[in-house]
C-alpha atoms as a PDB file:
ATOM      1  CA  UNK A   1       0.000   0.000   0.000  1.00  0.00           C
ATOM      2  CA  UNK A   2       1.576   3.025  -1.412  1.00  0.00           C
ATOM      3  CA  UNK A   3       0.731   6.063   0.514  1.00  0.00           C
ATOM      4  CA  UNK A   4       2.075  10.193   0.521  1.00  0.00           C
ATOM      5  CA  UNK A   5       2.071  12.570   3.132  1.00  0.00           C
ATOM      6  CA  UNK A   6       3.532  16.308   3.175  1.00  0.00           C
ATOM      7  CA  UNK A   7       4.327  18.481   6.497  1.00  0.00           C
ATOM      8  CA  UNK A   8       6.922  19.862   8.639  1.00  0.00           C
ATOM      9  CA  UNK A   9       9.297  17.561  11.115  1.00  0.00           C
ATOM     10  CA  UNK A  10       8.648  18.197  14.306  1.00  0.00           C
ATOM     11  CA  UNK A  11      10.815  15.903  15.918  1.00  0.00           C
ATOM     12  CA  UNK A  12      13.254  12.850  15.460  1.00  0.00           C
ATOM     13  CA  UNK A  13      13.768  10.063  18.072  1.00  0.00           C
ATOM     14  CA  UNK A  14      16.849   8.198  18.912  1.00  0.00           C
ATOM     15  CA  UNK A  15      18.201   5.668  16.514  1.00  0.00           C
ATOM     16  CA  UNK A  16      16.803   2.452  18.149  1.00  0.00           C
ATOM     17  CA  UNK A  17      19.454  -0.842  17.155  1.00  0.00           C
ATOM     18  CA  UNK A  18      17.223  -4.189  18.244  1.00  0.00           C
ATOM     19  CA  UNK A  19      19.882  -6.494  16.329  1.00  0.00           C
ATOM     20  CA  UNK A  20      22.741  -7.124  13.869  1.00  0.00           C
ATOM     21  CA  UNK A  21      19.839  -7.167  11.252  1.00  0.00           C
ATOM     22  CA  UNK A  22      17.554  -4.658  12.408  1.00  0.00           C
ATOM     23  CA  UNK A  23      17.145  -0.840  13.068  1.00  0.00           C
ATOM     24  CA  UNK A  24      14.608   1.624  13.400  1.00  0.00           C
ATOM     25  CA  UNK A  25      14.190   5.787  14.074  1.00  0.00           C
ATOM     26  CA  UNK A  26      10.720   7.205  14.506  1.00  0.00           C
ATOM     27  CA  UNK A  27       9.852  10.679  13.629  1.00  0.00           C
ATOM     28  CA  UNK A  28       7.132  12.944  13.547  1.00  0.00           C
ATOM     29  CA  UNK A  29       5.272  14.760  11.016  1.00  0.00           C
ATOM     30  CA  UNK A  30       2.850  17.400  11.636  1.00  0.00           C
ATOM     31  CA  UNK A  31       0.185  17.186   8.741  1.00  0.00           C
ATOM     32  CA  UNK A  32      -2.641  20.074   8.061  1.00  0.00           C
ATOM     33  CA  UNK A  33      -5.747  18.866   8.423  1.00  0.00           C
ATOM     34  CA  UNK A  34      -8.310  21.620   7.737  1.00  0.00           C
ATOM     35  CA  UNK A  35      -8.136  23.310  11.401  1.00  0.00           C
ATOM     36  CA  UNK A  36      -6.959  21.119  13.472  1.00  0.00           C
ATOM     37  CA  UNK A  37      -3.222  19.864  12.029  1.00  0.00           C
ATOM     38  CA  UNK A  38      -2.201  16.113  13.131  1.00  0.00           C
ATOM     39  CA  UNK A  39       0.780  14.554  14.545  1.00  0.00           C
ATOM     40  CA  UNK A  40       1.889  11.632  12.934  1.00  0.00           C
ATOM     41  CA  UNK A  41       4.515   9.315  13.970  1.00  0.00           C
ATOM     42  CA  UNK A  42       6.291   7.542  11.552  1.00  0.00           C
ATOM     43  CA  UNK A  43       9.231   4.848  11.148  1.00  0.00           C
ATOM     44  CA  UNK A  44      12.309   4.195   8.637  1.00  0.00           C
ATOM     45  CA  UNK A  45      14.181   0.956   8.966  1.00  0.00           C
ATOM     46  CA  UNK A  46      17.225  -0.170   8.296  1.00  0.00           C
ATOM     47  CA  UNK A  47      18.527   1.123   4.933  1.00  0.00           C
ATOM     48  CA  UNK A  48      16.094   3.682   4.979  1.00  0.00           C
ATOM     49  CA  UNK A  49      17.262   5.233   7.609  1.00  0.00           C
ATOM     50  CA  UNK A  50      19.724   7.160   5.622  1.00  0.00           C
ATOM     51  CA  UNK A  51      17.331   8.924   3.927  1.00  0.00           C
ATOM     52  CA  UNK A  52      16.324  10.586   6.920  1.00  0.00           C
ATOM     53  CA  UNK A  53      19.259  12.187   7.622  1.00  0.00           C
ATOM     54  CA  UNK A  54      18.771  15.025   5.031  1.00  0.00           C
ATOM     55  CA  UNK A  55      15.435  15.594   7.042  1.00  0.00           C
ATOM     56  CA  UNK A  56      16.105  18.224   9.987  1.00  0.00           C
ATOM     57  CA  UNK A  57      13.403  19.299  12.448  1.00  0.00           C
ATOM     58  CA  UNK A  58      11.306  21.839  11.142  1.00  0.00           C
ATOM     59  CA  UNK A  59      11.764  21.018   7.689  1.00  0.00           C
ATOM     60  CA  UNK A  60       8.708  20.536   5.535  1.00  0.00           C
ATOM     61  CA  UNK A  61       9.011  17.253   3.710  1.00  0.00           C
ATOM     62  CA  UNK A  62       7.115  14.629   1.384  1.00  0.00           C
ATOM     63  CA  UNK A  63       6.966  11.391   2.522  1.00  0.00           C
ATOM     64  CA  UNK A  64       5.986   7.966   0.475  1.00  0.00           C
ATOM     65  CA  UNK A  65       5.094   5.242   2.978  1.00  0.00           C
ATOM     66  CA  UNK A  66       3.610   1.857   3.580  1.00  0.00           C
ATOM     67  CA  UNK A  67       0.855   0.926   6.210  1.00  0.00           C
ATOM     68  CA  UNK A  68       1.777  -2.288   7.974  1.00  0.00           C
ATOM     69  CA  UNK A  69      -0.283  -4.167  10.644  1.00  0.00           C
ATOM     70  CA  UNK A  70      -0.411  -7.654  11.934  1.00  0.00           C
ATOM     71  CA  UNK A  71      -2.936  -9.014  14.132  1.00  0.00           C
ATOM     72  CA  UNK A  72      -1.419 -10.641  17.244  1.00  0.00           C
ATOM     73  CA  UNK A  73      -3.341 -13.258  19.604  1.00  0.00           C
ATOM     74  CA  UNK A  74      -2.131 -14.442  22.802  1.00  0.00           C
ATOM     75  CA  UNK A  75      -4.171 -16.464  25.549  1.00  0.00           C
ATOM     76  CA  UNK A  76      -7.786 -15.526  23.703  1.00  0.00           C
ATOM     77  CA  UNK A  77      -6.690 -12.081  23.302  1.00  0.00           C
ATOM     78  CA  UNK A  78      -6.431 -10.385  20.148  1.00  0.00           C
ATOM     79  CA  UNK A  79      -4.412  -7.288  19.404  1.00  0.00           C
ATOM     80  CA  UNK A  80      -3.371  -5.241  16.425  1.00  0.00           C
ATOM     81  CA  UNK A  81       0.181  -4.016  15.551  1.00  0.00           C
ATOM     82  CA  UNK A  82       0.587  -1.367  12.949  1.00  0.00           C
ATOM     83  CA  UNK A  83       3.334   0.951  11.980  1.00  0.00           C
ATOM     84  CA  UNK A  84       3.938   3.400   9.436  1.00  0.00           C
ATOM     85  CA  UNK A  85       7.313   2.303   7.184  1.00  0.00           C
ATOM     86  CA  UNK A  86       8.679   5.160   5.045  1.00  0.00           C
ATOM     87  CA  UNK A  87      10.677   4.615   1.735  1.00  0.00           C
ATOM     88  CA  UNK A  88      11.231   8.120   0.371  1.00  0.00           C
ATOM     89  CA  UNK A  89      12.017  11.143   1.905  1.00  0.00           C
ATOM     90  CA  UNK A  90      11.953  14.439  -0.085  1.00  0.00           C
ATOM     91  CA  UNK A  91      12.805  18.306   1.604  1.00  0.00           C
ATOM     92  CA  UNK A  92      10.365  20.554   0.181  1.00  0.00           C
ATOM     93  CA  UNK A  93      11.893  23.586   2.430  1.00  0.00           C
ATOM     94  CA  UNK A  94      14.745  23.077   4.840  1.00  0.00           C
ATOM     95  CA  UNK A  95      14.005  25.668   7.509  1.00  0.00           C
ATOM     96  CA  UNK A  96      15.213  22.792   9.967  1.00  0.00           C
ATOM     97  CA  UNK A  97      17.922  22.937  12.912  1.00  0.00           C
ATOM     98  CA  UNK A  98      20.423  19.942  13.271  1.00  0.00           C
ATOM     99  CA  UNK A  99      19.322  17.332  15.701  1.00  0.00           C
ATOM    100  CA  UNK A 100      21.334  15.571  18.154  1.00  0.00           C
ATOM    101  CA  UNK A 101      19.743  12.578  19.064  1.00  0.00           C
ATOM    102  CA  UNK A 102      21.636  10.105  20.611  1.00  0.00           C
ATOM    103  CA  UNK A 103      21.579   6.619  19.230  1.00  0.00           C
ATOM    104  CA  UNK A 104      19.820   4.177  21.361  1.00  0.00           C
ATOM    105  CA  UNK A 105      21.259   0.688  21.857  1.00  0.00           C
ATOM    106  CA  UNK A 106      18.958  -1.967  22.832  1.00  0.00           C
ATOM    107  CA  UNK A 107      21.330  -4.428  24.507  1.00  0.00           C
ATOM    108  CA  UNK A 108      18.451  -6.745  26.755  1.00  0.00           C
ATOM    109  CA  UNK A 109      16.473  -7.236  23.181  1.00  0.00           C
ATOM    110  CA  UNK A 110      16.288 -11.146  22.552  1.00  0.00           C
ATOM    111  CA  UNK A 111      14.334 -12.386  19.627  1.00  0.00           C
ATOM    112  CA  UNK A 112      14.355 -16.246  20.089  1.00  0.00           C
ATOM    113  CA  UNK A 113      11.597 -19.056  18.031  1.00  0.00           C
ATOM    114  CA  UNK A 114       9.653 -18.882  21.348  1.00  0.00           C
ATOM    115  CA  UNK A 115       9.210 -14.824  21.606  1.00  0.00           C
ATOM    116  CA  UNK A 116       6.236 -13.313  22.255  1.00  0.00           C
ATOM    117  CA  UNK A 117       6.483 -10.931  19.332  1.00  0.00           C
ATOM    118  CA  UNK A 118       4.102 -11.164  16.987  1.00  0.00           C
ATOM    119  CA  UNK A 119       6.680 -10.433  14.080  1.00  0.00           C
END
């Protein structure tokens, strides 16, 4: 599913390492929506992570994305998982300021055949 969104960054999170193989940094985009704008977090992973680097807070940018979700059931429960994976990243304006996030290792992250996860 092949989705577009334009707005300004409003904020970058720290770089989160789970494993050798994967990677992930959130962001947010504020979107205008008629009069009330909304604040939409959104993911890159792995390789695309890159592309966010040209991105700097406060920068209006146009995003191309994927919806993801997985339903997840556990002891009768049901739950739903969904993210938002961006591919493309393009500055419209760069009125941005560097960010300085730190990158966040996740050491205590274990993904074994018997995990919980539902991914």
């Amino acid at each position: 599913m092949n989705h577009e969104a334009q707005g300004i960054t409003t904020e970058k999170l720290p770089l989160r390492v789970v494993s050798d193989k994967f990677k992930s940094q959130e962001f947010c985009l504020e979107i205008p929506d008629d009069k009330y704008p909304q604040e939409v977090k959104f993911q890159c992973t792995n390789a695309n992570i890159e592309k966010l680097d040209k991105a700097k807070v406060g920068d209006e940018v146009l995003l191309k994305f994927n919806l993801r979700g997985k339903r997840y059931e556990k002891e009768g429960k049901t739950s739903f998982f969904n993210s938002i994976d961006v591919w493309y990243i393009e500055v419209k304006n760069s009125h941005g300021v560097a960010s300085s996030q730190p990158t966040e290792d996740v050491q205590d992250f274990e993904v074994t055949s018997d995990s919980d996860l539902p991914f």
